[in-house]
PDB file of N, CA and C in Angstrom:
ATOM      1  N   UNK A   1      11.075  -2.699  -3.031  1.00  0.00           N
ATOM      2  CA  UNK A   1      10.187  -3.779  -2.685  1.00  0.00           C
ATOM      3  C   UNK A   1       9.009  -3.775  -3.642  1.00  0.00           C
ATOM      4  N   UNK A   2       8.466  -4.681  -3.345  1.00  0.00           N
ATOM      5  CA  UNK A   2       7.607  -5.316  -4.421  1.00  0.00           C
ATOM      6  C   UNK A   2       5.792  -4.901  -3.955  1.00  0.00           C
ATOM      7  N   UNK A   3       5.266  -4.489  -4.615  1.00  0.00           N
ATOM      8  CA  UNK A   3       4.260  -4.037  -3.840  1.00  0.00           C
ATOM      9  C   UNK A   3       2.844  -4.384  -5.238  1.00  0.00           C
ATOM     10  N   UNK A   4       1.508  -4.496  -4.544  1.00  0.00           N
ATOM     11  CA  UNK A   4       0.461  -4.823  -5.122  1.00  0.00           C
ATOM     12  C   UNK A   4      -0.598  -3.743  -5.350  1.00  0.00           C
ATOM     13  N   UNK A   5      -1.144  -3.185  -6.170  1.00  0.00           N
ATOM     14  CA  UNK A   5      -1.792  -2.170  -5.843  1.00  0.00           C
ATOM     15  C   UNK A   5      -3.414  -2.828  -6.708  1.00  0.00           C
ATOM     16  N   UNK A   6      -3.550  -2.391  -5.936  1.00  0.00           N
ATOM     17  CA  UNK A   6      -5.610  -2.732  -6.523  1.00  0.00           C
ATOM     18  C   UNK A   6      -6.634  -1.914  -5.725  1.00  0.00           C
ATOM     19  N   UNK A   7      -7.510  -1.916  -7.157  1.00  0.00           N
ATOM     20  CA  UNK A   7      -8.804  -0.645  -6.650  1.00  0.00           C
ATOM     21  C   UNK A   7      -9.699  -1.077  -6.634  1.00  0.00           C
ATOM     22  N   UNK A   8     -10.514  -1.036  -5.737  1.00  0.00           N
ATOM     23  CA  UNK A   8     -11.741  -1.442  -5.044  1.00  0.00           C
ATOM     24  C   UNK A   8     -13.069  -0.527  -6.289  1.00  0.00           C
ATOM     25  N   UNK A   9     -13.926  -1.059  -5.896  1.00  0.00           N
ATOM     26  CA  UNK A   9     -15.568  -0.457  -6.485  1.00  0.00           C
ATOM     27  C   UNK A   9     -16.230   0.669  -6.751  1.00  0.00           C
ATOM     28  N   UNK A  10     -15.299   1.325  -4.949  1.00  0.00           N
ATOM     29  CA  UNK A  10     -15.700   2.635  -4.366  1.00  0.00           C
ATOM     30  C   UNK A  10     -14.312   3.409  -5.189  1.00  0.00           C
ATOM     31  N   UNK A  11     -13.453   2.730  -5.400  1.00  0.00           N
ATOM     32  CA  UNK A  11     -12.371   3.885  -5.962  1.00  0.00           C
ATOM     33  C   UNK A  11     -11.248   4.010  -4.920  1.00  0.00           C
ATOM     34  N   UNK A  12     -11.408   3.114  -3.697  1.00  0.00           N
ATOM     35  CA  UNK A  12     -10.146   3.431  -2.604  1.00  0.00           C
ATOM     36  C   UNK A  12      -9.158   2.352  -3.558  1.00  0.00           C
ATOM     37  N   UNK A  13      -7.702   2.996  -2.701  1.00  0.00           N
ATOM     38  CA  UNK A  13      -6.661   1.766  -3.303  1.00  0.00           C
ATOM     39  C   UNK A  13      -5.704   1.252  -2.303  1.00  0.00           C
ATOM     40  N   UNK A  14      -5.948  -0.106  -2.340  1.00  0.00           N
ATOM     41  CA  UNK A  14      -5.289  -0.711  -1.579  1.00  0.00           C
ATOM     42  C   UNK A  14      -3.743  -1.478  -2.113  1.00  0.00           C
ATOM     43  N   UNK A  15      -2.969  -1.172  -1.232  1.00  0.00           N
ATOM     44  CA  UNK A  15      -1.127  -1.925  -1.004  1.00  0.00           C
ATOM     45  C   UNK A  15      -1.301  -2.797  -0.486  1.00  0.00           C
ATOM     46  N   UNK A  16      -1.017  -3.945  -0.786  1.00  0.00           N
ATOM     47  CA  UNK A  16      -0.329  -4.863  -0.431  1.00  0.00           C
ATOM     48  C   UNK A  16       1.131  -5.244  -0.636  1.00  0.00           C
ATOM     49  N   UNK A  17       2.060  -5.741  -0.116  1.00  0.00           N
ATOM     50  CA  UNK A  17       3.293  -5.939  -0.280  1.00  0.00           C
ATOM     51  C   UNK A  17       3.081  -7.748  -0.624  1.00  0.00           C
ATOM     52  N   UNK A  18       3.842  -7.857  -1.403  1.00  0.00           N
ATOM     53  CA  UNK A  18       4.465  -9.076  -2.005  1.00  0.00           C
ATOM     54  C   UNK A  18       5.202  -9.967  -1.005  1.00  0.00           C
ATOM     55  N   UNK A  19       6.204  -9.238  -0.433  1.00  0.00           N
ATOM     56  CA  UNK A  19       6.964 -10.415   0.396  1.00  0.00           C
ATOM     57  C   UNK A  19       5.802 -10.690   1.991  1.00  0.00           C
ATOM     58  N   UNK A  20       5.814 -12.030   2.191  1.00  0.00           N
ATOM     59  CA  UNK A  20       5.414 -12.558   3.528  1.00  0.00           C
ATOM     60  C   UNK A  20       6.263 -11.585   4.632  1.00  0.00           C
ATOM     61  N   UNK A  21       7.738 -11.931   4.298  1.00  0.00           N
ATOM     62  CA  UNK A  21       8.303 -10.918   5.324  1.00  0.00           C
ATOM     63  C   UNK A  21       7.583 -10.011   6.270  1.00  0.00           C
ATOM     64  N   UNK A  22       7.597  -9.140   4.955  1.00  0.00           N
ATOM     65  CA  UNK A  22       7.078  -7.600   5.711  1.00  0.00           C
ATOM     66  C   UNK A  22       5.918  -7.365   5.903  1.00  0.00           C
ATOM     67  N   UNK A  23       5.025  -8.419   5.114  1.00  0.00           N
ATOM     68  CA  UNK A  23       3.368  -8.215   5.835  1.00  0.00           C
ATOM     69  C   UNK A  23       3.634  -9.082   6.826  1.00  0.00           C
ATOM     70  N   UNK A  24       4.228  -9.925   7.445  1.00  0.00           N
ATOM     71  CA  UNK A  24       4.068 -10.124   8.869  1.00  0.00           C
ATOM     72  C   UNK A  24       4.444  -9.091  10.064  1.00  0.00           C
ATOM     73  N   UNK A  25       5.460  -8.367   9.040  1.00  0.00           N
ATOM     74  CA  UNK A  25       6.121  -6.948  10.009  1.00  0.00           C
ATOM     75  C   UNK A  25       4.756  -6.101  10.301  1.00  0.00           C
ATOM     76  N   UNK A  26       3.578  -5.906   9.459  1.00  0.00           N
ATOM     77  CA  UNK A  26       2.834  -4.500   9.363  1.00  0.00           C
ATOM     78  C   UNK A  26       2.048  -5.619  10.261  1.00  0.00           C
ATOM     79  N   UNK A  27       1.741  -6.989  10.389  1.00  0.00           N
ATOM     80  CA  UNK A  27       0.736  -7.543  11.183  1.00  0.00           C
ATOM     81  C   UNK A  27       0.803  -7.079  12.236  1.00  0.00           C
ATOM     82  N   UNK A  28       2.250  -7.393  12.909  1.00  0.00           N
ATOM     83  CA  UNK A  28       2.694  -7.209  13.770  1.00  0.00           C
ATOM     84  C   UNK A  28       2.924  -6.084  14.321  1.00  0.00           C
ATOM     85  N   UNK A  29       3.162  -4.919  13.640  1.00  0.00           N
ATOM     86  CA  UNK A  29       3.219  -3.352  14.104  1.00  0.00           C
ATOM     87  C   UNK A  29       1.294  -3.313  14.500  1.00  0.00           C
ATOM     88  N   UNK A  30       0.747  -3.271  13.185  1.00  0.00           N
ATOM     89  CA  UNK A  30      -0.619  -2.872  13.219  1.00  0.00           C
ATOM     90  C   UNK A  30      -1.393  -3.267  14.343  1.00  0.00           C
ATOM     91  N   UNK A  31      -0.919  -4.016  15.145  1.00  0.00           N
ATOM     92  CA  UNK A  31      -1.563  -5.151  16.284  1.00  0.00           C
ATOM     93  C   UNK A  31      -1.256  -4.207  17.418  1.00  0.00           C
ATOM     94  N   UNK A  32      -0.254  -4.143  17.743  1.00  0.00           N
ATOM     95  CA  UNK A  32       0.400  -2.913  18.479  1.00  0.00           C
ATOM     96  C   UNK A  32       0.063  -1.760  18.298  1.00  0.00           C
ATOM     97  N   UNK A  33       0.091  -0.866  17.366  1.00  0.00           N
ATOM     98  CA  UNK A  33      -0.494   0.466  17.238  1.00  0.00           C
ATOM     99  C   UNK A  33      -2.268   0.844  16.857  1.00  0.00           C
ATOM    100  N   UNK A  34      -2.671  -0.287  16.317  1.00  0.00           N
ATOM    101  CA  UNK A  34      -4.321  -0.373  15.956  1.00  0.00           C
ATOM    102  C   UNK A  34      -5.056  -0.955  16.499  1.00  0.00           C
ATOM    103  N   UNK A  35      -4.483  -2.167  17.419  1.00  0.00           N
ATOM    104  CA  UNK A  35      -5.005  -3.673  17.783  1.00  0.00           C
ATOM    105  C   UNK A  35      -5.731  -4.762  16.776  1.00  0.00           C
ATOM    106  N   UNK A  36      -5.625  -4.703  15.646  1.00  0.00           N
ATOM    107  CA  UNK A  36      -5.738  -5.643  14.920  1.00  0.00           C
ATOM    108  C   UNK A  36      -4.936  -5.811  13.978  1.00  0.00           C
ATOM    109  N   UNK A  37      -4.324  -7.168  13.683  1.00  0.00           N
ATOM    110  CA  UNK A  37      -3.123  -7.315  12.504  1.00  0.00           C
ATOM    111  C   UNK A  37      -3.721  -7.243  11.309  1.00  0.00           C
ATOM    112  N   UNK A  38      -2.785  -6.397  10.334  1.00  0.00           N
ATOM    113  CA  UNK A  38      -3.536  -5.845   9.238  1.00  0.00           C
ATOM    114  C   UNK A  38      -1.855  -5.753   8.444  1.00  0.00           C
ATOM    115  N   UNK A  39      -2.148  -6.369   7.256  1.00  0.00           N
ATOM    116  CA  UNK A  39      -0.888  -6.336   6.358  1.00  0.00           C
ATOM    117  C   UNK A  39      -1.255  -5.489   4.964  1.00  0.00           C
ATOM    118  N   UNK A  40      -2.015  -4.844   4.908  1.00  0.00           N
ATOM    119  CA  UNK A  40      -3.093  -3.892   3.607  1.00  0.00           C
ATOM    120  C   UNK A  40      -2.538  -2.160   4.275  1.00  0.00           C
ATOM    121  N   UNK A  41      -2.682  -1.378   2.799  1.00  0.00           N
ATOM    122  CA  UNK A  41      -2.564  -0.108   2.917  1.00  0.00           C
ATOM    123  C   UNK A  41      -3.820   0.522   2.436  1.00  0.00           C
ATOM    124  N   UNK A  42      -4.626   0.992   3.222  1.00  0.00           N
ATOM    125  CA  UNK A  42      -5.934   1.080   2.430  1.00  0.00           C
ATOM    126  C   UNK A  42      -6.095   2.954   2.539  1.00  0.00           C
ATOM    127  N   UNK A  43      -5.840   3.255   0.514  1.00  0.00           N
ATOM    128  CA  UNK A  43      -5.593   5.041   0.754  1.00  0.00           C
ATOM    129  C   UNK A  43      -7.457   4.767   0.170  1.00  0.00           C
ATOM    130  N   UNK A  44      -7.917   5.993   1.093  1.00  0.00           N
ATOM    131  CA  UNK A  44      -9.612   5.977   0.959  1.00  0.00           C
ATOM    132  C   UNK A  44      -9.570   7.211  -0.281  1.00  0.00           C
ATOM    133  N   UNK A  45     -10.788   6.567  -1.404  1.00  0.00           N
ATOM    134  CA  UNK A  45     -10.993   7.069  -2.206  1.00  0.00           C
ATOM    135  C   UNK A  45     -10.832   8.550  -2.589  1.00  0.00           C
ATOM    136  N   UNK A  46     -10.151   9.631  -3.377  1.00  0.00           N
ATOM    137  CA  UNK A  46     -10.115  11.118  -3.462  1.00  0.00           C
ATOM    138  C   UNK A  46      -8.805  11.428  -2.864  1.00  0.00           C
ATOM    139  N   UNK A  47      -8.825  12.126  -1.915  1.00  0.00           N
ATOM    140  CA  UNK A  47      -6.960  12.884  -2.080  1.00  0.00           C
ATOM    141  C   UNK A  47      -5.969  11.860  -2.004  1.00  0.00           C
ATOM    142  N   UNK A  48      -6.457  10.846  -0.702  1.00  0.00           N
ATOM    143  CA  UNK A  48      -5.175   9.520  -0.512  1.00  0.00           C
ATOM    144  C   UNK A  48      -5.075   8.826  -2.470  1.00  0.00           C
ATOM    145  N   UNK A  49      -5.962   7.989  -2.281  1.00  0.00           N
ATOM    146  CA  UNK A  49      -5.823   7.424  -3.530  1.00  0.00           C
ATOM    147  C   UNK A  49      -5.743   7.938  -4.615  1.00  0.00           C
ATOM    148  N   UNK A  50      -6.406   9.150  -5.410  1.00  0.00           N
ATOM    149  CA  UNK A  50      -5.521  10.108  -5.924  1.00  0.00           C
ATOM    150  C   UNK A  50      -4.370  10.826  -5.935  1.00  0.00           C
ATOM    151  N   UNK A  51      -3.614  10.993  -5.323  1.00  0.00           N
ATOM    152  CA  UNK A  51      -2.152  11.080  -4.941  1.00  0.00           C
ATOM    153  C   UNK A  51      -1.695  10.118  -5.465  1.00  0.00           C
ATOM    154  N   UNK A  52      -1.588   8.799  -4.693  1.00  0.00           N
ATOM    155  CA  UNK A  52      -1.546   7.404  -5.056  1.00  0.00           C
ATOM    156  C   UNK A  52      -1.261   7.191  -6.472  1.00  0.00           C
ATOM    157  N   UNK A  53      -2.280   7.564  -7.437  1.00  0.00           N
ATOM    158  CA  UNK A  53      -2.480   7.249  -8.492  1.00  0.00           C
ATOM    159  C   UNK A  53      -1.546   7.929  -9.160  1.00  0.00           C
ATOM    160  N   UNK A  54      -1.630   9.721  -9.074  1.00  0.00           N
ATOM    161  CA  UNK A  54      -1.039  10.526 -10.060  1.00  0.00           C
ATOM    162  C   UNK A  54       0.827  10.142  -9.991  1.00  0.00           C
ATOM    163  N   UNK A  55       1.070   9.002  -8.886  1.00  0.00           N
ATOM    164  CA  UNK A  55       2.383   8.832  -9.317  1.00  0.00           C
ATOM    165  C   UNK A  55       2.730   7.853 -10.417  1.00  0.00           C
ATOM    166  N   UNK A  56       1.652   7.361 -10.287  1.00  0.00           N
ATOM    167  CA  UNK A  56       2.111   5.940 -11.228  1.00  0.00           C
ATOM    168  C   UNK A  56       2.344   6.486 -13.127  1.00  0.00           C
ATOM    169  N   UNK A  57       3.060   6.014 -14.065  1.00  0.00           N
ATOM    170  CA  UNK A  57       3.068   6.415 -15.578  1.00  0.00           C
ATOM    171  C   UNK A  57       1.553   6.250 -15.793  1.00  0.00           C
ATOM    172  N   UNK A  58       0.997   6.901 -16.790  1.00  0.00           N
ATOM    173  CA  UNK A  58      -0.419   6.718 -16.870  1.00  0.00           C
ATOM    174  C   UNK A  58      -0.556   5.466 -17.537  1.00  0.00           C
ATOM    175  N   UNK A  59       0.030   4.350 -18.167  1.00  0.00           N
ATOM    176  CA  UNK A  59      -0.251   3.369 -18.549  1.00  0.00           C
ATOM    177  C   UNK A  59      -1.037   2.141 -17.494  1.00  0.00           C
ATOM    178  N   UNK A  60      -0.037   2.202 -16.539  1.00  0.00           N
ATOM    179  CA  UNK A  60      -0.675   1.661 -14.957  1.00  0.00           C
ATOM    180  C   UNK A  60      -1.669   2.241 -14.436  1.00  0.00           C
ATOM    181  N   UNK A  61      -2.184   3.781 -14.195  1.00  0.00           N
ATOM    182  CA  UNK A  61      -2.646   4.374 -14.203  1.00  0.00           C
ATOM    183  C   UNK A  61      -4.084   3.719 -14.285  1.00  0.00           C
ATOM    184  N   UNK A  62      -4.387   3.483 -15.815  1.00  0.00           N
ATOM    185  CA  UNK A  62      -5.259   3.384 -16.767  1.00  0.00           C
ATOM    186  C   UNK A  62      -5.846   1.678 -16.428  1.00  0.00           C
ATOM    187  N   UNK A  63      -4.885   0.824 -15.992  1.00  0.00           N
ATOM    188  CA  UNK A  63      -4.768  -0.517 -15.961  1.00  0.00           C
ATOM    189  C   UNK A  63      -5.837  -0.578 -14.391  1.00  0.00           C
ATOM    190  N   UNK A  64      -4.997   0.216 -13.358  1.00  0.00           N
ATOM    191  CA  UNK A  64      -5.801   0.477 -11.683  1.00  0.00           C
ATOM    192  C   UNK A  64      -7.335   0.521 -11.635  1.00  0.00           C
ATOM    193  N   UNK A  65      -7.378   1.721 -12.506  1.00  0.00           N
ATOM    194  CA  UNK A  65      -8.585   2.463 -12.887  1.00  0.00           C
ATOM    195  C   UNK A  65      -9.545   1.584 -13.984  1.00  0.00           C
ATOM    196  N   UNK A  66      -8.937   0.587 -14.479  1.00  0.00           N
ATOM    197  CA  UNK A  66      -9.721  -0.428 -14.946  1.00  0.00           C
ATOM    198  C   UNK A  66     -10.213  -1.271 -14.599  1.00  0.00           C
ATOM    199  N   UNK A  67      -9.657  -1.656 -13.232  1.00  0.00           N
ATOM    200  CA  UNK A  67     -10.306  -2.481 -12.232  1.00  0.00           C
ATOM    201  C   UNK A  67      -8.688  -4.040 -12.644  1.00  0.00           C
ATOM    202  N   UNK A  68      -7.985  -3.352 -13.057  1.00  0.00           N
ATOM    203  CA  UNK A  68      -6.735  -4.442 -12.745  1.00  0.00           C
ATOM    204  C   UNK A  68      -5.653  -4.136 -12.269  1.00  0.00           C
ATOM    205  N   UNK A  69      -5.526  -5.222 -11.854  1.00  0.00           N
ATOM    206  CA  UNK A  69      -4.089  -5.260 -10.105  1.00  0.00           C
ATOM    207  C   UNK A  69      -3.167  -5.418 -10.554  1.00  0.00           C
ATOM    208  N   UNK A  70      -2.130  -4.227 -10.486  1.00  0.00           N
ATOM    209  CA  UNK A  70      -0.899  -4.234 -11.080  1.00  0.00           C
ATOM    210  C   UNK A  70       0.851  -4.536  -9.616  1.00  0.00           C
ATOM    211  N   UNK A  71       1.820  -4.414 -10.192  1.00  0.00           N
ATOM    212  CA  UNK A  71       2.845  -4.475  -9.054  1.00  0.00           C
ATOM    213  C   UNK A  71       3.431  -3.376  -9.582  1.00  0.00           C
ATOM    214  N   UNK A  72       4.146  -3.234  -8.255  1.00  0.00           N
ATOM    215  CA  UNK A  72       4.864  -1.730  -8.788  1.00  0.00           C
ATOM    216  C   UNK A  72       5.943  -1.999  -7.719  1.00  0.00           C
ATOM    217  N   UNK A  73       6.781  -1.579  -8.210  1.00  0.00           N
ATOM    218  CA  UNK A  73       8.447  -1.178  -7.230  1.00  0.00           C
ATOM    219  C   UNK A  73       8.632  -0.214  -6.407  1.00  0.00           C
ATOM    220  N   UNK A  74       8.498   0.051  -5.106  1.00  0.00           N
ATOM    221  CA  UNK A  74       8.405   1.342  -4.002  1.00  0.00           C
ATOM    222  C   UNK A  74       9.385   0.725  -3.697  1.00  0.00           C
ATOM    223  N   UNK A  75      10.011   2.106  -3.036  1.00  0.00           N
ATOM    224  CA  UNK A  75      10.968   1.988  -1.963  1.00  0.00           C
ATOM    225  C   UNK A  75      10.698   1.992  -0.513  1.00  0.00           C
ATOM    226  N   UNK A  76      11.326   0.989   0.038  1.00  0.00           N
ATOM    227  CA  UNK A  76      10.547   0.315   1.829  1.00  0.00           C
ATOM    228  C   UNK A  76      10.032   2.111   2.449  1.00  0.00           C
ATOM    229  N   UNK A  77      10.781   2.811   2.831  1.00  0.00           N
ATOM    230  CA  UNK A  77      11.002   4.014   3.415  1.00  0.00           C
ATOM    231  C   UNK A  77      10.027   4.761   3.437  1.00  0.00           C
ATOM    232  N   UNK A  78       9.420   4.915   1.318  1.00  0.00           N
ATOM    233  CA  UNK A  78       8.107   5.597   1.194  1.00  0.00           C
ATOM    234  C   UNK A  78       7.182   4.696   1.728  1.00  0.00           C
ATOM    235  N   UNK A  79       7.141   3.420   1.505  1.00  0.00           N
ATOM    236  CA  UNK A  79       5.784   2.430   1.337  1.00  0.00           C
ATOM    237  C   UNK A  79       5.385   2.593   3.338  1.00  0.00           C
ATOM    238  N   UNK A  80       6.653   2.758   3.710  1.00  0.00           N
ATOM    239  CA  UNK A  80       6.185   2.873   5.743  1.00  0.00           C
ATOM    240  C   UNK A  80       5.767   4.228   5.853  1.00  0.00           C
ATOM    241  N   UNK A  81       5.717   4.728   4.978  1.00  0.00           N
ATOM    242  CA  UNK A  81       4.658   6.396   5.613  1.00  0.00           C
ATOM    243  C   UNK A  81       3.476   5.848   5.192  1.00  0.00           C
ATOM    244  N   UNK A  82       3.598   4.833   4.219  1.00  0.00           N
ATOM    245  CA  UNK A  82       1.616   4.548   3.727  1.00  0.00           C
ATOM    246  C   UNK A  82       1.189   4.054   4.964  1.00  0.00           C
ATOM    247  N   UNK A  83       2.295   3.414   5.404  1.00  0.00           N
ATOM    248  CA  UNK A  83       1.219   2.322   6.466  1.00  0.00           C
ATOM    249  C   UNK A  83       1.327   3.272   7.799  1.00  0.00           C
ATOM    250  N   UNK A  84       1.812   3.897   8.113  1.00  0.00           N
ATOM    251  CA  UNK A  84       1.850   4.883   9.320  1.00  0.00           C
ATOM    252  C   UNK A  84       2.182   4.636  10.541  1.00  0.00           C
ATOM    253  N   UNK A  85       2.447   4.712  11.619  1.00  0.00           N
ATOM    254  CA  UNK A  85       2.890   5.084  13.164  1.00  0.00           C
ATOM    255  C   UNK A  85       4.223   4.785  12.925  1.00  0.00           C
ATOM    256  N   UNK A  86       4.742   5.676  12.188  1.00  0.00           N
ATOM    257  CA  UNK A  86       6.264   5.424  12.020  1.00  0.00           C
ATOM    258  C   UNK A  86       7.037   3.665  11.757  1.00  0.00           C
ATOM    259  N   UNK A  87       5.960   3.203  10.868  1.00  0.00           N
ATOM    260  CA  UNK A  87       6.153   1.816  10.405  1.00  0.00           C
ATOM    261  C   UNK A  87       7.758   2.032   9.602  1.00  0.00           C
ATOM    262  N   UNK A  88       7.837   3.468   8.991  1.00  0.00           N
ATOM    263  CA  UNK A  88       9.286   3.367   8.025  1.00  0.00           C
ATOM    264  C   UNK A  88      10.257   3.046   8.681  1.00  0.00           C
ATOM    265  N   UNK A  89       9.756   3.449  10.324  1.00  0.00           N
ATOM    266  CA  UNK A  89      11.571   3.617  11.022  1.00  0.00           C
ATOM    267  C   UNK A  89      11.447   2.001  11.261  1.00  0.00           C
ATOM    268  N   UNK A  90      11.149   1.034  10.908  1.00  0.00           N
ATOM    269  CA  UNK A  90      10.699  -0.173  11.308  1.00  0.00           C
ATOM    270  C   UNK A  90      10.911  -0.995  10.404  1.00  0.00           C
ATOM    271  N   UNK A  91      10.941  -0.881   9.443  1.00  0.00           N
ATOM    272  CA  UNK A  91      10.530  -1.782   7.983  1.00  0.00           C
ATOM    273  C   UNK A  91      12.110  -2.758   7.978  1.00  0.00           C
ATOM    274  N   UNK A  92      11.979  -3.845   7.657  1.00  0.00           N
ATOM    275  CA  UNK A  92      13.291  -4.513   7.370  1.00  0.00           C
ATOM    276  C   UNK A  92      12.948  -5.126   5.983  1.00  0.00           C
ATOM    277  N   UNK A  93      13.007  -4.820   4.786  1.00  0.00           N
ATOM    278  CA  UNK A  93      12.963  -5.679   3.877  1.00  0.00           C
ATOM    279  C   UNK A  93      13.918  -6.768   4.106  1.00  0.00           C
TER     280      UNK A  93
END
């Protein structure tokens, strides 16, 4: 799946997914497990978003960290541990 990644001011990095689909899926989970619908993966600045980062080739890397929003290809399975309460066992691309 198709996924959006962009870095905020503070240095957190936020997912977004590309297809409508499945951000209506995380609305819809997140509403249920958080109480507010939320289609964003927001890793907070330092270990989350560092992690985050050190997977990407450093070319993207470099692009994030420049303050530009790149896409990247995850697989549904990993991208539902970002979003959490067992969103993976859930995900239908």
């Amino acid at each position: 799946m198709l996924i959006e990644v962009d870095q905020d001011r503070m240095g957190n990095i936020i997912l977004t997914p590309k297809s409508k689909k499945i951000r209506a899926q995380m609305r819809k989970h997140n509403k249920e497990w958080l109480g507010h619908p939320d289609d964003t993966v927001f890793l907070q600045e330092g270990m989350g978003a560092t992690e985050f980062l050190d997977l990407l080739p450093a070319p993207q890397r470099r692009e994030v960290e420049e303050g530009w929003g790149i896409t990247v290809r995850m697989d549904p399975w990993e991208f539902g541990h970002y979003v959490g309460h067992d969103f993976h066992e859930v995900i239908r691309p």
